[in-house]
N, C-alpha and C. Protein backbone atom coordinates (compact mmCIF):
# COMPACT_ATOMS: atom_id res chain seq x y z
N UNK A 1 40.54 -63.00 48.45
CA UNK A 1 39.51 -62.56 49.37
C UNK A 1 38.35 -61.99 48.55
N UNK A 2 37.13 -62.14 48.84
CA UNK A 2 36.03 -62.33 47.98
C UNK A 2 35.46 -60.64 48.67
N UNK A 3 34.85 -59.67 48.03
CA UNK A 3 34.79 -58.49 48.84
C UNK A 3 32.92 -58.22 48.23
N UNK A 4 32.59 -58.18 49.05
CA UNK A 4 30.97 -57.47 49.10
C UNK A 4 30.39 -56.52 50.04
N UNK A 5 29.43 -56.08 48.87
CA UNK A 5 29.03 -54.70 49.74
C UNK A 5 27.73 -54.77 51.33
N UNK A 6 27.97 -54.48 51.43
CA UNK A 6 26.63 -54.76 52.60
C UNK A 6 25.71 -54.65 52.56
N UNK A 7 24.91 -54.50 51.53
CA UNK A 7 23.37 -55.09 51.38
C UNK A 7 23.86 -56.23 50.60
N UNK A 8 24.58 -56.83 49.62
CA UNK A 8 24.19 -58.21 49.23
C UNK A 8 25.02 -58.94 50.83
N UNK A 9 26.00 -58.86 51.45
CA UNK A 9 26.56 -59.57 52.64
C UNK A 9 25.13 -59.51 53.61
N UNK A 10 24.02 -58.66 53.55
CA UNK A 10 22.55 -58.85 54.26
C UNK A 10 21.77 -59.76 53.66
N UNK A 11 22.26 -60.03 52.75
CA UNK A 11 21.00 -61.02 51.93
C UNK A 11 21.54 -61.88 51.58
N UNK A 12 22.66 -62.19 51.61
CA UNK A 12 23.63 -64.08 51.67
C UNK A 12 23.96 -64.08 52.61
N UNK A 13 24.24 -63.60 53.77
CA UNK A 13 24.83 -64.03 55.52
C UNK A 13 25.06 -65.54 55.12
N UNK A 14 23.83 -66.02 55.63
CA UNK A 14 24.41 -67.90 55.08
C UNK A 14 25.44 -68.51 54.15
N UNK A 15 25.00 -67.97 52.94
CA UNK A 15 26.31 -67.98 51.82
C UNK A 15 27.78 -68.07 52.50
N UNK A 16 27.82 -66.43 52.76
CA UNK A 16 28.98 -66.04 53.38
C UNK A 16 29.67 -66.78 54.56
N UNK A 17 28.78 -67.15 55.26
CA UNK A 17 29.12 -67.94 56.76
C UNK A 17 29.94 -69.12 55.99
N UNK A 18 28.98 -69.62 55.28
CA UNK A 18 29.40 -71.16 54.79
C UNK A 18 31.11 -70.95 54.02
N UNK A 19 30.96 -69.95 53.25
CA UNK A 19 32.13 -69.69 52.47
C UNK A 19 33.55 -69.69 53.85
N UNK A 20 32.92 -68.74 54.59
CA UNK A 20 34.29 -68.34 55.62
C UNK A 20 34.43 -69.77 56.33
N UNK A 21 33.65 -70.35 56.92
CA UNK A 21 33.96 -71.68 57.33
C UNK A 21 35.19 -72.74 56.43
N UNK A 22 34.61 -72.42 55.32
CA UNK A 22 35.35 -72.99 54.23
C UNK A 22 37.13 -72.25 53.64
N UNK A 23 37.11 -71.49 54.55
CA UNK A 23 38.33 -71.32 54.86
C UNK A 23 38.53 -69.71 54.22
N UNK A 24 37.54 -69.24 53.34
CA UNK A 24 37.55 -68.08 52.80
C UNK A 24 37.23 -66.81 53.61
N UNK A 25 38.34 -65.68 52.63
CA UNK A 25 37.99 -64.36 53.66
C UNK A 25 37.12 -63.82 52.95
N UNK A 26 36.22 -62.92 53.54
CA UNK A 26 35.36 -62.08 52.66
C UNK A 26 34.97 -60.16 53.32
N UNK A 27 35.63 -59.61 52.56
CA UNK A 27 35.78 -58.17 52.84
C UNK A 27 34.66 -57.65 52.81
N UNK A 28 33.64 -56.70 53.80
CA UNK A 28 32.50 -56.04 53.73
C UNK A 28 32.35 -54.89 53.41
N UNK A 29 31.91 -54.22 52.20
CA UNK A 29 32.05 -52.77 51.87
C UNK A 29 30.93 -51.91 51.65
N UNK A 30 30.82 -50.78 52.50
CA UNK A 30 30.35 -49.80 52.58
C UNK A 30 30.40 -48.57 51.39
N UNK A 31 29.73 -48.19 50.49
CA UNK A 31 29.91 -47.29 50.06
C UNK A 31 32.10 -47.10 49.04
N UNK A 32 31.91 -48.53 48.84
CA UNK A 32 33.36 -49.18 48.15
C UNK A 32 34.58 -48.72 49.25
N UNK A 33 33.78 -48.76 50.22
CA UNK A 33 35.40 -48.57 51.46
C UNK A 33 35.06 -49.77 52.19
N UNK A 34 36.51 -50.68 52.88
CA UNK A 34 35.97 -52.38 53.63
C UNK A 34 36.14 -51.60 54.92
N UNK A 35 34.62 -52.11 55.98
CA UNK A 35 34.13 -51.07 56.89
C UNK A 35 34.23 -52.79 57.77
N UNK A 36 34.50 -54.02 57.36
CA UNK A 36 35.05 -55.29 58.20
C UNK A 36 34.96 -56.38 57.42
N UNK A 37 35.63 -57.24 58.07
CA UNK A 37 36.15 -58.59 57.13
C UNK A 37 35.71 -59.84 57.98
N UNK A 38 35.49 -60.61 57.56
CA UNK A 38 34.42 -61.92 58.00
C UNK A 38 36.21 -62.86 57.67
N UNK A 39 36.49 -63.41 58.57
CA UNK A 39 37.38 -64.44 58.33
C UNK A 39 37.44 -65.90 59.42
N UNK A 40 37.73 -66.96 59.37
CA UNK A 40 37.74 -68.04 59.61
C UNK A 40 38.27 -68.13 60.88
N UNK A 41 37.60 -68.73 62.29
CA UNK A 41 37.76 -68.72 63.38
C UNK A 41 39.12 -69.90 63.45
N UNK A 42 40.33 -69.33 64.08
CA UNK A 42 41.61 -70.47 64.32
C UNK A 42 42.03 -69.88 65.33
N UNK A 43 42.15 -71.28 66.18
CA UNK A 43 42.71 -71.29 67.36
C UNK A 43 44.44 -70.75 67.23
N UNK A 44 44.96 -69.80 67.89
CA UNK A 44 45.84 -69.11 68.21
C UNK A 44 46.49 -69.38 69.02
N UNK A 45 48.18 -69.53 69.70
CA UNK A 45 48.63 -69.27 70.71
C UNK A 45 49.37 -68.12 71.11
N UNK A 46 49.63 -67.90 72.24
CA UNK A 46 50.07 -67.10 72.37
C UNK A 46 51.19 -66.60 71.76
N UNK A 47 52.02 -67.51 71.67
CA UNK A 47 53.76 -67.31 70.56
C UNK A 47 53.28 -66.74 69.42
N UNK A 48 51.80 -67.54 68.48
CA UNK A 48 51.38 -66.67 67.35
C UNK A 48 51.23 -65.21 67.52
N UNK A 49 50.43 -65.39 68.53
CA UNK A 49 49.80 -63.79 68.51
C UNK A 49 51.09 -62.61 68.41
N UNK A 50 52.30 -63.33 69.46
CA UNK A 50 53.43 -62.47 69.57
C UNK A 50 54.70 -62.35 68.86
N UNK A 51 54.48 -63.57 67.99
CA UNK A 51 55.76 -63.78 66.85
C UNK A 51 56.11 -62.65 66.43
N UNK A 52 54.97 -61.53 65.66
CA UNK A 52 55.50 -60.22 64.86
C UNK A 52 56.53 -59.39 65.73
N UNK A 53 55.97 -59.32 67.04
CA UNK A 53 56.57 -58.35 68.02
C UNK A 53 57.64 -59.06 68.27
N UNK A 54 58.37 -60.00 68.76
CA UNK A 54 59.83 -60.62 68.71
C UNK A 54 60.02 -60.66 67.79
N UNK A 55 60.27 -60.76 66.31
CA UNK A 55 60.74 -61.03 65.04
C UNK A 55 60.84 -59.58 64.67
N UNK A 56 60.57 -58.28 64.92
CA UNK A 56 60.54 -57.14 64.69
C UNK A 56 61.09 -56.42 66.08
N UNK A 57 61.53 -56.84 67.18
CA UNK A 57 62.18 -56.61 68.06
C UNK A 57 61.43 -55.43 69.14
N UNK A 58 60.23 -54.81 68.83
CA UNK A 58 59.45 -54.38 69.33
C UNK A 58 58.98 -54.46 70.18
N UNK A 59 59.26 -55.43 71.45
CA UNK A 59 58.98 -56.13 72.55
C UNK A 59 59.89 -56.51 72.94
N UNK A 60 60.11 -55.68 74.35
CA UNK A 60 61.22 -55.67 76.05
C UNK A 60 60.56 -56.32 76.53
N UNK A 61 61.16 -57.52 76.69
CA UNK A 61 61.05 -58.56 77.73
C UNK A 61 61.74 -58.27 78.91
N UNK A 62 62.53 -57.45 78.98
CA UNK A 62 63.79 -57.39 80.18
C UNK A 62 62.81 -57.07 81.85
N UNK A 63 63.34 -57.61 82.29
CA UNK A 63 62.50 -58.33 83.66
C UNK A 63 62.82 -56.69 84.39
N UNK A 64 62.04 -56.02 85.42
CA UNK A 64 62.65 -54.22 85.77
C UNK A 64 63.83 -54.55 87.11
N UNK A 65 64.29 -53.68 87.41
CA UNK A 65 65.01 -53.81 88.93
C UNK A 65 64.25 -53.63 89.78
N UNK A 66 64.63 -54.96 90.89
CA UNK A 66 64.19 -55.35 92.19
C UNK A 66 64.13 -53.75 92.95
N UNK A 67 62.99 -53.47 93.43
CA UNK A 67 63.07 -52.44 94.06
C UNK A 67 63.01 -53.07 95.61
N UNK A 68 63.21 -52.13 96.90
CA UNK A 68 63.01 -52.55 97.95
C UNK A 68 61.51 -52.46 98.35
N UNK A 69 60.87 -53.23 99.47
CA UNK A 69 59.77 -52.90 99.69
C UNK A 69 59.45 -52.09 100.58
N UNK A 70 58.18 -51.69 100.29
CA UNK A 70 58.03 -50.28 101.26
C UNK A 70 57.32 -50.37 102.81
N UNK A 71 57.39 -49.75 103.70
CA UNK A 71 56.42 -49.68 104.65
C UNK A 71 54.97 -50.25 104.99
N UNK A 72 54.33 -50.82 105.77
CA UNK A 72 53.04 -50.78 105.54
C UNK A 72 52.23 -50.02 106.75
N UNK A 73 51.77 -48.44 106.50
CA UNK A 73 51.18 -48.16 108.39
C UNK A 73 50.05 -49.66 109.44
N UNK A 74 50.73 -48.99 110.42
CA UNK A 74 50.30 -49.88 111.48
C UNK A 74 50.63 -51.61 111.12
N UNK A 75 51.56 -51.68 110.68
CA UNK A 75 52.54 -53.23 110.61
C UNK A 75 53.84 -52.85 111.22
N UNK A 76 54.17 -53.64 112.84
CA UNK A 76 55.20 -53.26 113.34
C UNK A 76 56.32 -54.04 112.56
């Protein structure tokens, strides 16, 4: 991952765009702390997004108990 500070990431934007397209990440730094990261737009599914959380067990799927339903006023 290629890391620059934010005045040269102001004055290559283009550079940079082209690079991340190209599959590269590039870290943005503030004052030598990364304040955001420019990375390559990929289509996701949902299983991706949630793999960590099932594979780390961190995620109850368990369906709750059927409760009864309640009243509604003025519904005989």
């Amino acid at each position: 991952m290629r890391t620059v500070a934010v005045v040269e990431a102001k004055s290559q934007f283009s550079a940079l765009l082209a690079a991340v397209e190209g599959g590269e990440e590039v870290a943005i730094t503030r004052r030598g702390r990364v304040v955001a990261r420019l990375v390559p737009d990929t289509t996701r599914s949902a299983a991706d997004v949630f793999r960590p959380c099932w594979q780390e067990g961190g995620l109850d799927l368990a369906a709750p108990a059927d409760t009864p339903a309640e009243p509604v006023a003025g519904w005989d």
